[in-house]
N, C-alpha and C. Protein backbone atom coordinates (compact mmCIF):
# COMPACT_ATOMS: atom_id res chain seq x y z
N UNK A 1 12.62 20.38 188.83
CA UNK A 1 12.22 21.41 189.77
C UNK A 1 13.36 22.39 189.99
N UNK A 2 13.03 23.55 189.99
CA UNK A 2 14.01 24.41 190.82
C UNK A 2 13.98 24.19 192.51
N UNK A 3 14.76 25.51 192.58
CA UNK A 3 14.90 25.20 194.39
C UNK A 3 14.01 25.77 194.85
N UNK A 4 13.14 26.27 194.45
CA UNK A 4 11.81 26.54 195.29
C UNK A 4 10.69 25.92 195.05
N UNK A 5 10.65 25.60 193.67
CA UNK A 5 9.71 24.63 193.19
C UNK A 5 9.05 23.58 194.56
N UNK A 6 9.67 22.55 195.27
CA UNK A 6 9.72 21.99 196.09
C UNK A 6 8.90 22.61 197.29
N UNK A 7 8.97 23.83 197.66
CA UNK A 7 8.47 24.63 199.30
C UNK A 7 6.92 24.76 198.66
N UNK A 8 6.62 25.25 197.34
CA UNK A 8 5.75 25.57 196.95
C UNK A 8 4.82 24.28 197.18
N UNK A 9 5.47 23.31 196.07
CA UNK A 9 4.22 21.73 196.02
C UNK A 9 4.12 21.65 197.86
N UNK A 10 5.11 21.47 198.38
CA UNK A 10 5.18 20.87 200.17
C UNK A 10 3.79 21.97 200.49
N UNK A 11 4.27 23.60 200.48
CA UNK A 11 2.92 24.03 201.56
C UNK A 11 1.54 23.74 200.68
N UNK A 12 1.32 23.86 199.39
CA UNK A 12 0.28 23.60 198.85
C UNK A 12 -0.60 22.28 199.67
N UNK A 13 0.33 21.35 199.68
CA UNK A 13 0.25 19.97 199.72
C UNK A 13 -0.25 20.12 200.96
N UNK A 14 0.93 20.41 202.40
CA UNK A 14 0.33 20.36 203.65
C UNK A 14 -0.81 21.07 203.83
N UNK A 15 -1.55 22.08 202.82
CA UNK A 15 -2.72 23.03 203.44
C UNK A 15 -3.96 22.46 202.64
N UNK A 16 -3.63 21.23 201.93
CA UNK A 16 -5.10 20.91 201.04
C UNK A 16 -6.36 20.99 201.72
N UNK A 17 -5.89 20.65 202.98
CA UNK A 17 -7.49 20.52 203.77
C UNK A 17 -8.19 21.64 203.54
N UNK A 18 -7.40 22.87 203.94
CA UNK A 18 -8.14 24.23 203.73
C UNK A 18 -9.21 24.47 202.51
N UNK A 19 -8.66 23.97 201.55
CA UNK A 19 -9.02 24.32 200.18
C UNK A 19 -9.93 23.41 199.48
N UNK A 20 -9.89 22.24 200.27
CA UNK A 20 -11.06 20.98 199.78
C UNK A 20 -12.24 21.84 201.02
N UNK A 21 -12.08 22.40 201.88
CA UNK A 21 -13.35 23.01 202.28
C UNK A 21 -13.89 24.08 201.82
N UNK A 22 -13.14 24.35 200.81
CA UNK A 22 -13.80 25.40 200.35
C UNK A 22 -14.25 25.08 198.80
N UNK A 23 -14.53 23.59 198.79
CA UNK A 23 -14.95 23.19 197.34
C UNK A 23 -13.66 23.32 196.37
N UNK A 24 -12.30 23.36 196.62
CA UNK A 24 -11.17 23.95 195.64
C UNK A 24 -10.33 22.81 195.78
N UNK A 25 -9.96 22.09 194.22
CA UNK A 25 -9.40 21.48 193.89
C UNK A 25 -7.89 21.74 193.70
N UNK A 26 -6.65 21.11 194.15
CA UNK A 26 -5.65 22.04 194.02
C UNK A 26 -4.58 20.79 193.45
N UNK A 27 -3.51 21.34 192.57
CA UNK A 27 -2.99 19.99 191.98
C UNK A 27 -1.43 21.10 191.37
N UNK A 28 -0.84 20.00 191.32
CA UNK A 28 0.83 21.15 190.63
C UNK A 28 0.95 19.87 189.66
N UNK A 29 1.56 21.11 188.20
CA UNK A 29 1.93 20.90 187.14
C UNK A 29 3.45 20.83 186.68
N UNK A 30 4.09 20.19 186.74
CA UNK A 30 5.38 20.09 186.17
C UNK A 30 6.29 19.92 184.93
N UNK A 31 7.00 20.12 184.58
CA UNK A 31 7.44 19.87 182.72
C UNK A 31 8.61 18.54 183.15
N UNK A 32 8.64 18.32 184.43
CA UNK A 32 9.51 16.82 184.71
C UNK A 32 8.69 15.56 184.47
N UNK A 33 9.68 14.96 184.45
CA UNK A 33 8.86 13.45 183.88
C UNK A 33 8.17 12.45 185.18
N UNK A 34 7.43 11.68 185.11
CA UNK A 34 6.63 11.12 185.93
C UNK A 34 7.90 10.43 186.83
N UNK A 35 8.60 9.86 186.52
CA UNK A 35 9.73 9.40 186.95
C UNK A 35 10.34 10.36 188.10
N UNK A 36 10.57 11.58 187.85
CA UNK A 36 11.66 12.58 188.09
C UNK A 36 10.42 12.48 189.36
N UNK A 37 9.00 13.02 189.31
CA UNK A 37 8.13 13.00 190.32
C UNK A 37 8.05 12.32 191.28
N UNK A 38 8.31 10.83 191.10
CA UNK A 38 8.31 9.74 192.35
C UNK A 38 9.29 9.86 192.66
N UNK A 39 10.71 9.94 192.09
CA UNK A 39 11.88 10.42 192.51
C UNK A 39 11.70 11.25 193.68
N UNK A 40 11.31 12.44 193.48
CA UNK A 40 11.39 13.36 194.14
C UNK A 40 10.06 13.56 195.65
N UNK A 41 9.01 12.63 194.89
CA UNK A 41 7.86 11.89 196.55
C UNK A 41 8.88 10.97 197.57
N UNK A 42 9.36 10.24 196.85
CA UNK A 42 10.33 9.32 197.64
C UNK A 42 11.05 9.56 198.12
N UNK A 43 11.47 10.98 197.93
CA UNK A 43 13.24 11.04 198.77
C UNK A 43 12.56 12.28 200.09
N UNK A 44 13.51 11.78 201.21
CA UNK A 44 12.26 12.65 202.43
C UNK A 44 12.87 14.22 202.46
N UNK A 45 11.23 14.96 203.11
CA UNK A 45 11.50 16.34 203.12
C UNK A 45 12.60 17.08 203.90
N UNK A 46 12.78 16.23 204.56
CA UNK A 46 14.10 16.53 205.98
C UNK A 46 15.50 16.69 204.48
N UNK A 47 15.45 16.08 203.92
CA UNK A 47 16.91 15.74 202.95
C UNK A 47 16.18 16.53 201.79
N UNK A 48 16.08 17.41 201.69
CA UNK A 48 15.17 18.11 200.15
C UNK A 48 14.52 17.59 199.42
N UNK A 49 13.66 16.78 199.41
CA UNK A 49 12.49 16.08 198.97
C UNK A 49 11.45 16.64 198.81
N UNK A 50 10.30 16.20 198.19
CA UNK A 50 9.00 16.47 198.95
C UNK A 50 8.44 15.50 199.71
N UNK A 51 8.67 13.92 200.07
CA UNK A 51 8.20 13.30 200.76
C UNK A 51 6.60 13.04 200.13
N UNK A 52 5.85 12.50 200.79
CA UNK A 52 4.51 12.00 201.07
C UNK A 52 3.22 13.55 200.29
N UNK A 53 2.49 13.08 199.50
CA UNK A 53 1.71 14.20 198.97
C UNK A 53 0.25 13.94 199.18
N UNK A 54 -0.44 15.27 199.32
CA UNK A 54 -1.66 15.14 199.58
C UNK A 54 -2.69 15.89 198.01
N UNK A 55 -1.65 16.09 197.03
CA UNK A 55 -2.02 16.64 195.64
C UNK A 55 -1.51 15.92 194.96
N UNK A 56 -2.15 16.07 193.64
CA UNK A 56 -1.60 15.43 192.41
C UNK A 56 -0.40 15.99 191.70
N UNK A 57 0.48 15.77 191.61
CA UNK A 57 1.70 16.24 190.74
C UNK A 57 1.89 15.57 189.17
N UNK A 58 1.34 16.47 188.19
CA UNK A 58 1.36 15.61 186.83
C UNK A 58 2.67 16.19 186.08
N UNK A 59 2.96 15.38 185.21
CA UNK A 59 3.53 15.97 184.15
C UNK A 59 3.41 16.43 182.94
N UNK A 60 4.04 17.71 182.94
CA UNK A 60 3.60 18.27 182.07
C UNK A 60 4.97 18.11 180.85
N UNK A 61 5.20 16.93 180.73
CA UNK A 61 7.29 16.51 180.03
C UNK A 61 6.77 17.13 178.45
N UNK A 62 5.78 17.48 177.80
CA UNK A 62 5.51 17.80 176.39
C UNK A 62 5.84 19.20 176.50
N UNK A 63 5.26 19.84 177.73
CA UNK A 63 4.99 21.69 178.06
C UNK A 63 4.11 22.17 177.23
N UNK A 64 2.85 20.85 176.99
CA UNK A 64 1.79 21.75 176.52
C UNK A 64 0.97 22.52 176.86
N UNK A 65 0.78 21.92 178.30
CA UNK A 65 0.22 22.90 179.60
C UNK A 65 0.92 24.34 179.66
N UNK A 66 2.06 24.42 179.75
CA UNK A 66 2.82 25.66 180.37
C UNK A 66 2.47 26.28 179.02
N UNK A 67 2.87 25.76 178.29
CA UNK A 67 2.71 26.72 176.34
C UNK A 67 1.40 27.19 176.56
N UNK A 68 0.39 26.16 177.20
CA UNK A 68 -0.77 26.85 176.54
C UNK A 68 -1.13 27.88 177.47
N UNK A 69 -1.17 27.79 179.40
CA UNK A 69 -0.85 28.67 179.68
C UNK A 69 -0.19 30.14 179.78
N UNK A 70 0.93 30.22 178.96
CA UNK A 70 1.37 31.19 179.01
C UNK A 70 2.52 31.75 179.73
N UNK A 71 3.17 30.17 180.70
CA UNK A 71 4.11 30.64 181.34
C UNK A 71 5.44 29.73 180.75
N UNK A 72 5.58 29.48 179.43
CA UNK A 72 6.31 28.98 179.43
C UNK A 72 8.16 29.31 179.00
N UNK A 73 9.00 29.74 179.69
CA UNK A 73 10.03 30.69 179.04
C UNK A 73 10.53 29.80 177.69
N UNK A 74 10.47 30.94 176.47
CA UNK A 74 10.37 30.41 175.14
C UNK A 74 12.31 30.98 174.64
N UNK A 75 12.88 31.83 175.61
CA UNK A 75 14.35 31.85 174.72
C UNK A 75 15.03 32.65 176.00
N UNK A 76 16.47 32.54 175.59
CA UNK A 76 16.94 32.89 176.96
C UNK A 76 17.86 31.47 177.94
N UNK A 77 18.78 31.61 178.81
CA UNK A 77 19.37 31.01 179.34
C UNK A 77 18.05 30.34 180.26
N UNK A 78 16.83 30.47 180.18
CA UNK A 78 15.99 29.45 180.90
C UNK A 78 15.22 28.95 179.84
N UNK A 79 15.48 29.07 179.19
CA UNK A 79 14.33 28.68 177.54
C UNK A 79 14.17 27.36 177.55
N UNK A 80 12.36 26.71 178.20
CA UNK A 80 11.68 25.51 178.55
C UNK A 80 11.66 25.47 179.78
N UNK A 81 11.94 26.56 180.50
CA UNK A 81 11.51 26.31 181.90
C UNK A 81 10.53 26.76 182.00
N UNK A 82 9.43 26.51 182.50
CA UNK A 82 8.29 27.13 183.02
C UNK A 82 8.51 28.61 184.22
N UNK A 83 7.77 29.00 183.94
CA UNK A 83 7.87 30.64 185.25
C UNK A 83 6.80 29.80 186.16
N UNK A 84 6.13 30.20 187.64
CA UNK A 84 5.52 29.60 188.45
C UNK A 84 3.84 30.62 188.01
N UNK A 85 3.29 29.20 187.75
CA UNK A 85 2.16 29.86 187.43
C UNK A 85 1.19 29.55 188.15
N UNK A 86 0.11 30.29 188.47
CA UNK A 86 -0.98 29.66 189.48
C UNK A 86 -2.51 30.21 188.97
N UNK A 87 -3.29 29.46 188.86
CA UNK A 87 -4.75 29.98 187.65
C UNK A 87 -5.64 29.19 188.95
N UNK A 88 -6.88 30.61 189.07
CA UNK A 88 -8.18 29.74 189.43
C UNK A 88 -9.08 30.01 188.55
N UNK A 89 -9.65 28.83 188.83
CA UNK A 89 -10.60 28.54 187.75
C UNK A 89 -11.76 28.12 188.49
N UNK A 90 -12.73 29.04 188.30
CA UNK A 90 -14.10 29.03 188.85
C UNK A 90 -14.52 27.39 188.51
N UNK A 91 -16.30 26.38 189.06
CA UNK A 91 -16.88 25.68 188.52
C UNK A 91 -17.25 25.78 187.56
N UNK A 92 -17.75 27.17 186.61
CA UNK A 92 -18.25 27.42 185.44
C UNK A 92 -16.95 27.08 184.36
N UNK A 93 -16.02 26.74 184.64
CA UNK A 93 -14.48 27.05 184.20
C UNK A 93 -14.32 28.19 183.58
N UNK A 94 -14.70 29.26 184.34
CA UNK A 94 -14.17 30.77 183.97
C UNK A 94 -12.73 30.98 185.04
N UNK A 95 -11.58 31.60 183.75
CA UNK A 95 -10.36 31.79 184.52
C UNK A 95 -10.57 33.11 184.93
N UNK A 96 -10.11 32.78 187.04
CA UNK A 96 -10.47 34.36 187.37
C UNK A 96 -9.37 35.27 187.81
N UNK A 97 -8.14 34.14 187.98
CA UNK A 97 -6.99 34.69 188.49
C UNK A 97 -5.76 34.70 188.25
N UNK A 98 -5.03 34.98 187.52
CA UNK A 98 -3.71 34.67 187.02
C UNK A 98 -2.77 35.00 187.85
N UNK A 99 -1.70 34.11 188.48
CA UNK A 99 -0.83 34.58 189.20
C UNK A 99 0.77 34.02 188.50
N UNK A 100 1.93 34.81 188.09
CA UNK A 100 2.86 34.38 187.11
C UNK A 100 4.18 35.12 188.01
N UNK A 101 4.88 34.58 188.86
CA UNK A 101 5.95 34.70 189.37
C UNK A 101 7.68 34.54 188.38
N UNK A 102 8.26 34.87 189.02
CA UNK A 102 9.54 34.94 188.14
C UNK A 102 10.53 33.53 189.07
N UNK A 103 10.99 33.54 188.21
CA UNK A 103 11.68 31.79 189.02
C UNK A 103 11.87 31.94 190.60
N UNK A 104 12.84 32.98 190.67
CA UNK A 104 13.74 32.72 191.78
C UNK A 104 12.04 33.12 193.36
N UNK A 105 10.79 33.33 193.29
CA UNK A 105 10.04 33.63 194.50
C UNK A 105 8.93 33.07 194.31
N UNK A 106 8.82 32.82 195.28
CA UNK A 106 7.28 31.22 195.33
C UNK A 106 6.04 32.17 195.83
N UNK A 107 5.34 31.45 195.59
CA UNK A 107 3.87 32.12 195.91
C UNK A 107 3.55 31.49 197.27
N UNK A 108 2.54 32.70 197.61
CA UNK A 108 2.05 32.51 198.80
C UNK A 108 0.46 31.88 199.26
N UNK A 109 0.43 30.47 200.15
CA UNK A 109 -0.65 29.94 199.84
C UNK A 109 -1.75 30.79 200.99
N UNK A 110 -1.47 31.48 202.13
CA UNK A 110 -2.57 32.45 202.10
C UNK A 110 -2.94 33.30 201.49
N UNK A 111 -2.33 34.13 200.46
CA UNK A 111 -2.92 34.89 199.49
C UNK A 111 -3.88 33.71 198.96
N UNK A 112 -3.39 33.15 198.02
CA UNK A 112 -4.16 32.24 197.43
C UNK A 112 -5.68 31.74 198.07
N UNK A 113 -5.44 31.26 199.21
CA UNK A 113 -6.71 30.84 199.84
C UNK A 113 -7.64 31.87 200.28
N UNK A 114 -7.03 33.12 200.29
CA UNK A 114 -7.73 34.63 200.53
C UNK A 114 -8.61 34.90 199.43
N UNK A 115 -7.83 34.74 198.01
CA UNK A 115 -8.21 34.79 196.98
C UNK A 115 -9.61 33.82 196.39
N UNK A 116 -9.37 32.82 196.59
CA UNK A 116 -10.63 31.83 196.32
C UNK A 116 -11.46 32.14 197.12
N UNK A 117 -11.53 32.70 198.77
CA UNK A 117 -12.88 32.74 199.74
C UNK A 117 -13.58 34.59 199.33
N UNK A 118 -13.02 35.02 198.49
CA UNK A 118 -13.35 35.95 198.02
C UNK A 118 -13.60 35.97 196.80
N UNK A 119 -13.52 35.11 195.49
CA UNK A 119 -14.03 35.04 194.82
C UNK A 119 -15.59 34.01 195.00
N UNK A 120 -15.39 33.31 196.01
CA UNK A 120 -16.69 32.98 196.70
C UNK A 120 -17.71 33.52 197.36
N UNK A 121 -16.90 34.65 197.78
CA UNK A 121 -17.85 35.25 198.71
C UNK A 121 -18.37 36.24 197.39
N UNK A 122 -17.56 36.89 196.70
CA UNK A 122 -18.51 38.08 195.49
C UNK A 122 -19.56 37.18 194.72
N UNK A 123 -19.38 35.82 194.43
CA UNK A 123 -20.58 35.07 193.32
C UNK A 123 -21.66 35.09 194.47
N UNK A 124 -21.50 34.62 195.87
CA UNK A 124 -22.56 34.30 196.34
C UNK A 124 -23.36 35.40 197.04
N UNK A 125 -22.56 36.67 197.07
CA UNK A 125 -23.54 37.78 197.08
C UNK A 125 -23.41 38.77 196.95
N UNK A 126 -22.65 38.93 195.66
CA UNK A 126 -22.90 40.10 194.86
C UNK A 126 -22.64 41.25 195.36
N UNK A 127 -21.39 40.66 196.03
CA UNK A 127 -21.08 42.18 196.47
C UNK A 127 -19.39 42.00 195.81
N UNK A 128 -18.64 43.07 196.39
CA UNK A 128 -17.51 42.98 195.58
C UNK A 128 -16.48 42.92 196.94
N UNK A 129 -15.23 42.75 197.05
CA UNK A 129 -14.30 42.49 197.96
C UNK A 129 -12.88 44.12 197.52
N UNK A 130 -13.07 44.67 198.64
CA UNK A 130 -11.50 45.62 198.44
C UNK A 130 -10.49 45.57 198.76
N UNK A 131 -9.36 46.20 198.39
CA UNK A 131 -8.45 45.66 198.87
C UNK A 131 -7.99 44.76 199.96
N UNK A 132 -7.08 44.11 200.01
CA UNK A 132 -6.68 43.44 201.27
C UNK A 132 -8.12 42.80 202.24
N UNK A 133 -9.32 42.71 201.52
CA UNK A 133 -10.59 42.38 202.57
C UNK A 133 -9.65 40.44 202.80
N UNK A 134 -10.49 40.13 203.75
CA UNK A 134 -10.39 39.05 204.58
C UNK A 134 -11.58 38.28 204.77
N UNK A 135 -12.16 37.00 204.81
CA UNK A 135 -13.46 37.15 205.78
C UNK A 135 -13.86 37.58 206.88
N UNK A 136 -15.14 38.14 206.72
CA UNK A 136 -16.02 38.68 207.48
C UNK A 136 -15.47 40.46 207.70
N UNK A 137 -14.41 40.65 206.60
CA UNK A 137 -14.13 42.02 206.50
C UNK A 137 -15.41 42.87 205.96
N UNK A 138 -14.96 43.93 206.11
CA UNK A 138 -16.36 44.75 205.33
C UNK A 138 -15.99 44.83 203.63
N UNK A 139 -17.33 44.54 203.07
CA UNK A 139 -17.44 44.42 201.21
C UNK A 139 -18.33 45.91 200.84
N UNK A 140 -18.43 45.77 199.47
CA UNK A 140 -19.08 47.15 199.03
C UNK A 140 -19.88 46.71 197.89
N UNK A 141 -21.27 47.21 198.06
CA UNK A 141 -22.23 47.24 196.51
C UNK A 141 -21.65 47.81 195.58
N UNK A 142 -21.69 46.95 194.28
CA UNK A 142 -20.84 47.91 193.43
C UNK A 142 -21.91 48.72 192.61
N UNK A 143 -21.96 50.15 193.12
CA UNK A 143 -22.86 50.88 192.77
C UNK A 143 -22.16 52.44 193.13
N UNK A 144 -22.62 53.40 192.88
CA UNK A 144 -22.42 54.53 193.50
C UNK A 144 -22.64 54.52 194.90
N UNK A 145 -23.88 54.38 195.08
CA UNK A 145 -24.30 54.47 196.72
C UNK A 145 -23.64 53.56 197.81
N UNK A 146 -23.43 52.08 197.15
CA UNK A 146 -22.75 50.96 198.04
C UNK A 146 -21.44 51.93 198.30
N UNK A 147 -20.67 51.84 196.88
CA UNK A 147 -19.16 52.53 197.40
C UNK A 147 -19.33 53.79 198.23
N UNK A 148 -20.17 54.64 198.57
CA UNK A 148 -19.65 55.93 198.86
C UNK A 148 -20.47 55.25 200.97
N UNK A 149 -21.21 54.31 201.49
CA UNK A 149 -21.67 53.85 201.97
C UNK A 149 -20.32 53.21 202.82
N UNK A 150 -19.68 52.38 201.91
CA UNK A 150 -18.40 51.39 202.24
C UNK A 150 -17.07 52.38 202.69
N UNK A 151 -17.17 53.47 202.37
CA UNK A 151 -16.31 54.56 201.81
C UNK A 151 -16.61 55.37 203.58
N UNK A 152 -17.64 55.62 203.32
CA UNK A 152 -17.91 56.37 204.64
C UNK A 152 -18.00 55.80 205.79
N UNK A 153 -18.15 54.41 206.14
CA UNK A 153 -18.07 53.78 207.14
C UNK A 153 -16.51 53.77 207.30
N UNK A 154 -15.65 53.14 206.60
CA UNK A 154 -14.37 53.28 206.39
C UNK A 154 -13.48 54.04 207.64
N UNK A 155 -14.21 55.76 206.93
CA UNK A 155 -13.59 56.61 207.31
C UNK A 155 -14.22 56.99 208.65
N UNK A 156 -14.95 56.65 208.90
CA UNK A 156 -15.74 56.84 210.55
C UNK A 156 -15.02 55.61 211.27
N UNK A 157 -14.45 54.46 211.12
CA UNK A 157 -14.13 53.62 211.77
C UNK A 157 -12.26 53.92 212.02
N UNK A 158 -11.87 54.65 210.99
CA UNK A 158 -10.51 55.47 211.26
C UNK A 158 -10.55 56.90 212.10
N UNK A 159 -11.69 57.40 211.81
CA UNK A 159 -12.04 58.59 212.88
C UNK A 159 -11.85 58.33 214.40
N UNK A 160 -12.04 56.91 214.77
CA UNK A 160 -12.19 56.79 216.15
C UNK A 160 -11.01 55.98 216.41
């Protein structure tokens, strides 16, 4: 692991609940060895650990995962480290999201969980999500009329 590696699995880990309610399976991939993993469950979070997990942490010690992904640094003073990668993957297993950070900055698990309740919310009704939307934000038909509809409410709700 790097030194952030660790904050990442921990908040993932502490927020699973969120994400098992939303039908979303969530699990971290590593190129350390199964060993290095319990190592690192076992030793507590107070002392830089990760302590106690509520996800699966596999290994990935071959880096066929990261290779096949796409994040795997191939030359260079990090060459076999993995970059931080984060993929959702619909039930249909269509990949809908690629997220590929550079070592040294961790991802953020409300984006992330923003991200999945909005790719939920566009399958289940066909509407589309804009920037920065939220739940129960306002969405837009993707059509001429929806957008210019979404567009004009918009700007009447900044008018006032």
């Amino acid at each position: 692991f790097t030194f952030v590696c660790p904050t990442e699995i921990i908040a993932f880990s502490d927020r699973v609940a969120e994400f098992e309610k939303l039908n979303t399976v969530v699990l971290a991939a590593s190129c350390d060895s199964k060993f290095s993993h319990l190592a690192w469950i076992n030793h507590p979070r107070n002392d830089g650990g990760l302590g106690p997990m509520n996800i699966p942490v596999i290994s990935d010690i071959t880096k066929k995962i990261a290779r096949d992904y796409g994040v795997l640094i191939e030359d260079g003073d990090d060459a076999g480290v993995p970059f931080r990668g984060l993929f959702i993957i619909d039930p249909k297993g269509t990949l809908r999201q690629i997220t590929v950070n550079d070592l040294p900055v961790g991802r953020n698990v409300d984006e992330i969980l923003r991200l999945v309740q909005a790719f939920q919310y566009t399958d289940e009704h066909g509407e589309v999500c804009p920037a920065g939307w939220t739940p129960g934000a306002a969405t837009m038909v993707a059509d001429p009329n929806g957008s210019k509809a979404y567009f004009n409410a918009q700007n009447k709700r900044k008018a006032h």
